[in-house]
PDB file of N, CA and C in Angstrom:
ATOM      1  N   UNK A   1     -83.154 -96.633  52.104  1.00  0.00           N
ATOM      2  CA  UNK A   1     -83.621 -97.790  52.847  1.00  0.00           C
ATOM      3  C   UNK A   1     -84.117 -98.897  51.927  1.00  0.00           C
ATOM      4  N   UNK A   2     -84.577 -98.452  50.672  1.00  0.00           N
ATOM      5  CA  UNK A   2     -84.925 -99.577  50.140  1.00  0.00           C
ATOM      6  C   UNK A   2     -83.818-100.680  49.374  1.00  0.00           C
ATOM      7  N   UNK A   3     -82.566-100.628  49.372  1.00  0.00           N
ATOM      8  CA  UNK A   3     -81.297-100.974  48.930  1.00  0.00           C
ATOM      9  C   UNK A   3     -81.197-102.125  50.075  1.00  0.00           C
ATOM     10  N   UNK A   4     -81.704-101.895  51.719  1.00  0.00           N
ATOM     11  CA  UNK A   4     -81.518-102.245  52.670  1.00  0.00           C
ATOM     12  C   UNK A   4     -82.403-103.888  52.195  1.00  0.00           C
ATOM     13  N   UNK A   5     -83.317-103.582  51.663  1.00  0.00           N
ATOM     14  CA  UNK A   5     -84.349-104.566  51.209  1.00  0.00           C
ATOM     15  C   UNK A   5     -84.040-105.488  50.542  1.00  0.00           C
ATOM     16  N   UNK A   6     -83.242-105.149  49.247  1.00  0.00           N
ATOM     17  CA  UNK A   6     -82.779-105.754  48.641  1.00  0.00           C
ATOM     18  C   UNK A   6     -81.763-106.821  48.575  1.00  0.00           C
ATOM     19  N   UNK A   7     -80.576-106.163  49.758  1.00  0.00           N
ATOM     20  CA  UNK A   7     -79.788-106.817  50.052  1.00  0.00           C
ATOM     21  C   UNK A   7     -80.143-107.960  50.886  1.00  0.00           C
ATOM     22  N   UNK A   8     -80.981-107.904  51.401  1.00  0.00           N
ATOM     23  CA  UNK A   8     -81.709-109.045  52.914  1.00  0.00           C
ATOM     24  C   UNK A   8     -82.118-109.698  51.778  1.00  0.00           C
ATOM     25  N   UNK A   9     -83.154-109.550  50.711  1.00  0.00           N
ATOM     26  CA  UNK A   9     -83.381-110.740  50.221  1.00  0.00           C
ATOM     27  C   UNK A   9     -82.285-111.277  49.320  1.00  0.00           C
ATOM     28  N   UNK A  10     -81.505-111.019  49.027  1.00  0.00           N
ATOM     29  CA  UNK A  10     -80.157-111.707  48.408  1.00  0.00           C
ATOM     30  C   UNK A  10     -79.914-112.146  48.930  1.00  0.00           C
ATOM     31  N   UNK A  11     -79.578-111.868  50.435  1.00  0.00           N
ATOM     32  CA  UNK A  11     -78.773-112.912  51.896  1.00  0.00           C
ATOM     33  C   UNK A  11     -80.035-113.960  51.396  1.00  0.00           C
ATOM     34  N   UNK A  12     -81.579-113.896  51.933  1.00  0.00           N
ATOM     35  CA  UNK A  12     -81.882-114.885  52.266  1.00  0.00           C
ATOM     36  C   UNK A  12     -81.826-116.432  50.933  1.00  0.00           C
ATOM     37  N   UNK A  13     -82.133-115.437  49.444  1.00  0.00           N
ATOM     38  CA  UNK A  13     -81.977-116.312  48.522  1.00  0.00           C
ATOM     39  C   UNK A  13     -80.298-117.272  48.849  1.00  0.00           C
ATOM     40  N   UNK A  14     -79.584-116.557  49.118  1.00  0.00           N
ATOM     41  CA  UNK A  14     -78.417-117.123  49.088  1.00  0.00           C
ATOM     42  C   UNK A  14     -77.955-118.507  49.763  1.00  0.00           C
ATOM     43  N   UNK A  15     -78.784-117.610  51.000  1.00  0.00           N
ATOM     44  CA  UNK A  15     -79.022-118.839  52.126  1.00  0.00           C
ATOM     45  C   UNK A  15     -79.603-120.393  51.922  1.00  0.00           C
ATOM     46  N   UNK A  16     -81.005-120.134  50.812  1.00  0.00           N
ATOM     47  CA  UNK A  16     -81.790-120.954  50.948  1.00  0.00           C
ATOM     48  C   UNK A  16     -81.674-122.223  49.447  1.00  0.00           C
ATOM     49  N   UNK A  17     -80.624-121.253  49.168  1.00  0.00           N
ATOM     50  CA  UNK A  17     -80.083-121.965  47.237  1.00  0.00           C
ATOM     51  C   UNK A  17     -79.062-123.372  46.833  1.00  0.00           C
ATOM     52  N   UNK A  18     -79.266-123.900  46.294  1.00  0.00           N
ATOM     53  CA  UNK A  18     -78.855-125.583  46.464  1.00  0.00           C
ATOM     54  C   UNK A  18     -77.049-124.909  46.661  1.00  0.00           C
ATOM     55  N   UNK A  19     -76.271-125.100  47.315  1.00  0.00           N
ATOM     56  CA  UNK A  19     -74.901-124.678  47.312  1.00  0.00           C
ATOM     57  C   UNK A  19     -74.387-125.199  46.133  1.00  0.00           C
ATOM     58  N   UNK A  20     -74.923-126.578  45.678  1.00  0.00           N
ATOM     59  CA  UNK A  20     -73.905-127.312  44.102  1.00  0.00           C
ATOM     60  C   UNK A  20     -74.247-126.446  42.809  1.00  0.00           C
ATOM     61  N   UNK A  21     -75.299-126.173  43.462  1.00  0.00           N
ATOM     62  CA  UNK A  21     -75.705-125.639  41.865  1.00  0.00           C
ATOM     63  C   UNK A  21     -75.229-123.813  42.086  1.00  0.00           C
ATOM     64  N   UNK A  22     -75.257-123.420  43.128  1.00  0.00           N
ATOM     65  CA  UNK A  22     -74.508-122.089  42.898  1.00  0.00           C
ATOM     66  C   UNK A  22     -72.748-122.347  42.687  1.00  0.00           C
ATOM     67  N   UNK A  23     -72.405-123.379  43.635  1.00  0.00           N
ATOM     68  CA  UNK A  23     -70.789-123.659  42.875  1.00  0.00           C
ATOM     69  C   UNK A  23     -70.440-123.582  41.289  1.00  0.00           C
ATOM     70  N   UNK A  24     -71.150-124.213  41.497  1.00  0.00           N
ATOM     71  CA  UNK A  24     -71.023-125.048  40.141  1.00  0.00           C
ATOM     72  C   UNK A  24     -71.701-123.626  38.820  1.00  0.00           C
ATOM     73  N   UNK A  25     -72.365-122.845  38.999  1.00  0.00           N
ATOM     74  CA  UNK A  25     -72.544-121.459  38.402  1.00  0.00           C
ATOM     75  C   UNK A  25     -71.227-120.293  38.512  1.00  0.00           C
ATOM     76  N   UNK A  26     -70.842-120.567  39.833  1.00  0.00           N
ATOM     77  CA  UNK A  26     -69.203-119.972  40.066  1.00  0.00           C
ATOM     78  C   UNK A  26     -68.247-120.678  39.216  1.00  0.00           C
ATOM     79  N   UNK A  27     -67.969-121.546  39.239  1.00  0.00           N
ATOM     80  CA  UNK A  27     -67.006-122.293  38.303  1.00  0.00           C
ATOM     81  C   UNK A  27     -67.134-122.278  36.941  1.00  0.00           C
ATOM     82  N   UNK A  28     -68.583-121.779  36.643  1.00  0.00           N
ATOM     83  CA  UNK A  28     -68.820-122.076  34.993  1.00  0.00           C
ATOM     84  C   UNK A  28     -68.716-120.750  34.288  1.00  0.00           C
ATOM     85  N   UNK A  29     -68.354-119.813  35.241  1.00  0.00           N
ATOM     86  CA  UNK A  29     -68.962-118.042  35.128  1.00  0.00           C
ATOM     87  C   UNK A  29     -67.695-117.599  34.185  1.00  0.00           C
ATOM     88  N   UNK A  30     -67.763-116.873  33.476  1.00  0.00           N
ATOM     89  CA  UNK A  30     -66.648-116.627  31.860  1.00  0.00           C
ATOM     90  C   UNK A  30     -66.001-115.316  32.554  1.00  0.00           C
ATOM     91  N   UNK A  31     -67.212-114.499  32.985  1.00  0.00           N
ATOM     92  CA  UNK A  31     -67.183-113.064  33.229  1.00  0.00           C
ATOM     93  C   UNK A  31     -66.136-112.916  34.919  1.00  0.00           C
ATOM     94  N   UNK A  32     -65.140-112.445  35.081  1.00  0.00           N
ATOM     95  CA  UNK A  32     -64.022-112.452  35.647  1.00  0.00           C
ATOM     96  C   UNK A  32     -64.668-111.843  37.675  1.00  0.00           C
ATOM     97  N   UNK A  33     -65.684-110.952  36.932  1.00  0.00           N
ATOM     98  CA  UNK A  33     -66.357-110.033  38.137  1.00  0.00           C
ATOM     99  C   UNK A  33     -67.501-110.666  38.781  1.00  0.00           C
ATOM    100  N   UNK A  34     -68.407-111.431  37.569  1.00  0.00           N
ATOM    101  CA  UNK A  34     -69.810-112.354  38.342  1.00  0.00           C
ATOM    102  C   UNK A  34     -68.808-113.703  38.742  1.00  0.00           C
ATOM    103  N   UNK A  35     -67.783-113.931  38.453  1.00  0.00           N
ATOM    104  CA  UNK A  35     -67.536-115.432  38.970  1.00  0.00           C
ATOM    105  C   UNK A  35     -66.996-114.962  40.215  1.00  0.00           C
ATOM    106  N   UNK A  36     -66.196-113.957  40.843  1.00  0.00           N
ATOM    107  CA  UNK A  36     -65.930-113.309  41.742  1.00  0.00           C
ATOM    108  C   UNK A  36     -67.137-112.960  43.157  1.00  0.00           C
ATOM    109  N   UNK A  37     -68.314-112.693  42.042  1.00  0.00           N
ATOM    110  CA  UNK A  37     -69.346-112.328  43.381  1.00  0.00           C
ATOM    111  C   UNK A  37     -70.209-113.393  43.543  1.00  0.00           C
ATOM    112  N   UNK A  38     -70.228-114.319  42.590  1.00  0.00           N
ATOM    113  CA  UNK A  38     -70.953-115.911  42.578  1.00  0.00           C
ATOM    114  C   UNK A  38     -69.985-117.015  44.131  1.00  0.00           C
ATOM    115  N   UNK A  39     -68.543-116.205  43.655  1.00  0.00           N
ATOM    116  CA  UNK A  39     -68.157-117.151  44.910  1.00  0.00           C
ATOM    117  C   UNK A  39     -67.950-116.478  46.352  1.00  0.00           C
ATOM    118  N   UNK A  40     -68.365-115.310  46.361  1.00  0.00           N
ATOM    119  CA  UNK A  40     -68.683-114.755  48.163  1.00  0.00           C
ATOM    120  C   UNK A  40     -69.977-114.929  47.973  1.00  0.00           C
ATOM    121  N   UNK A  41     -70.967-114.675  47.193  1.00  0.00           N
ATOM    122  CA  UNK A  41     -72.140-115.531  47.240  1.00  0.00           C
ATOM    123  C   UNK A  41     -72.234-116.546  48.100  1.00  0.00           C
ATOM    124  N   UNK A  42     -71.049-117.966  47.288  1.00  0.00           N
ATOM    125  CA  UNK A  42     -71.202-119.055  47.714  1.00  0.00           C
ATOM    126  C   UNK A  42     -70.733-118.716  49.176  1.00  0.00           C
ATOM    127  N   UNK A  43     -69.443-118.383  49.618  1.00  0.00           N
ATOM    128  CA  UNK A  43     -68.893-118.531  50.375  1.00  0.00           C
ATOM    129  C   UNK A  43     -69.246-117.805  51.734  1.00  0.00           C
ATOM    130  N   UNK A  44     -70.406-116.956  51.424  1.00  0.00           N
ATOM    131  CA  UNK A  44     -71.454-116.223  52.601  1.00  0.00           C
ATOM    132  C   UNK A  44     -72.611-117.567  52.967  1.00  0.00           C
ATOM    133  N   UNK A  45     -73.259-118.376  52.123  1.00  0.00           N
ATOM    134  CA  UNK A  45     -74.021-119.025  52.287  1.00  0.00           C
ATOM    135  C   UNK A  45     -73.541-120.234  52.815  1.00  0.00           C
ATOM    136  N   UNK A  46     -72.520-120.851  52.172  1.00  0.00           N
ATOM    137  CA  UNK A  46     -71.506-122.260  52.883  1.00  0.00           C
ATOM    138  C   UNK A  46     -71.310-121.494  54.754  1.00  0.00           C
ATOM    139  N   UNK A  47     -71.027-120.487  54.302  1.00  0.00           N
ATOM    140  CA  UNK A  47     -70.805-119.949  56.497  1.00  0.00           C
ATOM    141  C   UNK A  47     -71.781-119.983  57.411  1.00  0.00           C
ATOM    142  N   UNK A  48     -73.046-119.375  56.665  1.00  0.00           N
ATOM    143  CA  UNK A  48     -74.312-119.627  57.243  1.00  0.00           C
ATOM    144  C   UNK A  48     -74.817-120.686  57.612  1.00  0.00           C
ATOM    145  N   UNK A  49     -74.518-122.046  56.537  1.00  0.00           N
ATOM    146  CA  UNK A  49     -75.063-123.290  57.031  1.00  0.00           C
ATOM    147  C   UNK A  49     -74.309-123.960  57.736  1.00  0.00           C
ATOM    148  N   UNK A  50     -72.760-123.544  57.855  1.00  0.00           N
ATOM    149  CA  UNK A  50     -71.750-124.425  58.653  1.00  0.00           C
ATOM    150  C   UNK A  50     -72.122-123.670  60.403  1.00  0.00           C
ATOM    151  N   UNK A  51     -72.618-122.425  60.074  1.00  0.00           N
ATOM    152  CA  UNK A  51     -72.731-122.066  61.602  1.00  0.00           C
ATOM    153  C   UNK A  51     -73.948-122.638  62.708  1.00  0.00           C
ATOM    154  N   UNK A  52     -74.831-122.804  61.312  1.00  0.00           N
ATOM    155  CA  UNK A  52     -76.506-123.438  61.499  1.00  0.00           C
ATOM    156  C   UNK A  52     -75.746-124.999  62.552  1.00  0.00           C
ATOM    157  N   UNK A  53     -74.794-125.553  61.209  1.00  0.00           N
ATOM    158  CA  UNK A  53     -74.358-127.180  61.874  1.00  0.00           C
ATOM    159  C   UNK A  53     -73.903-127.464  63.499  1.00  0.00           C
ATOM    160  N   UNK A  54     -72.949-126.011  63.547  1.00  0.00           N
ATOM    161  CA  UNK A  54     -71.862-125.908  64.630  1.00  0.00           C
ATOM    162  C   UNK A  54     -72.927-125.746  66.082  1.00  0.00           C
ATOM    163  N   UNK A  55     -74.214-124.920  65.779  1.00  0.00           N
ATOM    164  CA  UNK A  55     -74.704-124.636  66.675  1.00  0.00           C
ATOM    165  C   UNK A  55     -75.737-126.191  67.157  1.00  0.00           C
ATOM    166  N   UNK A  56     -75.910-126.904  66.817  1.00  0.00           N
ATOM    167  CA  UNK A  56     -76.252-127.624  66.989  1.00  0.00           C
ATOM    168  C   UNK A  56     -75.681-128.833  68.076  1.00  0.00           C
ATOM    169  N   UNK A  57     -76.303-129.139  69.109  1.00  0.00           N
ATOM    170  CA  UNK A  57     -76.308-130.073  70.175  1.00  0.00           C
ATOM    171  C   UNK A  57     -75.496-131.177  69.795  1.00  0.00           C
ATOM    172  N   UNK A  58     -76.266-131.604  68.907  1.00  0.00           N
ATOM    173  CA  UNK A  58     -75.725-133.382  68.485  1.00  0.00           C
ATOM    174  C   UNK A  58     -74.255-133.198  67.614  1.00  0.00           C
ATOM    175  N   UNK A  59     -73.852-131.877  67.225  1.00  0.00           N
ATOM    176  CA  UNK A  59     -72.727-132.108  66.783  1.00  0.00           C
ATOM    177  C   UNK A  59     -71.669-132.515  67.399  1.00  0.00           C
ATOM    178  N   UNK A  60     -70.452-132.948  66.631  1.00  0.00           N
ATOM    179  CA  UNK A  60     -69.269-133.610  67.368  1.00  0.00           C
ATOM    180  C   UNK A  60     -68.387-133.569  66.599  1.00  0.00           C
ATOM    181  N   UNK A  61     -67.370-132.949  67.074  1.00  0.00           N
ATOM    182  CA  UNK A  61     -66.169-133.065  66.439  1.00  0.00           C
ATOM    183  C   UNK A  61     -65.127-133.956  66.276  1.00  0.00           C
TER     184      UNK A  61
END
């Protein structure tokens, strides 16, 4: 259970982390495996805030 812990606060860091500057850590990453998990990183956190947008009233497509 405590793995369970860990992972929630990764989601939430992920969530709450400038997206340019984690891109932009994905793009700069040498190592074949962290540039790999830097960009579902990104690409878990870009979903989270696009869903945050979508749910929103005033949006418009």
């Amino acid at each position: 259970m405590a793995n369970k812990s860990i992972f929630e606060e990764l989601f939430f860091e992920a969530e709450n982390m400038n997206l340019q500057v984690l891109m932009n850590n994905a793009l700069n990453e040498k190592d074949p495996d962290k540039k790999e998990v830097l960009m579902a990183i990104y690409t878990y956190a870009i979903g989270k805030k696009q869903k945050e947008l979508i749910k929103n009233k005033k949006f418009v497509i």
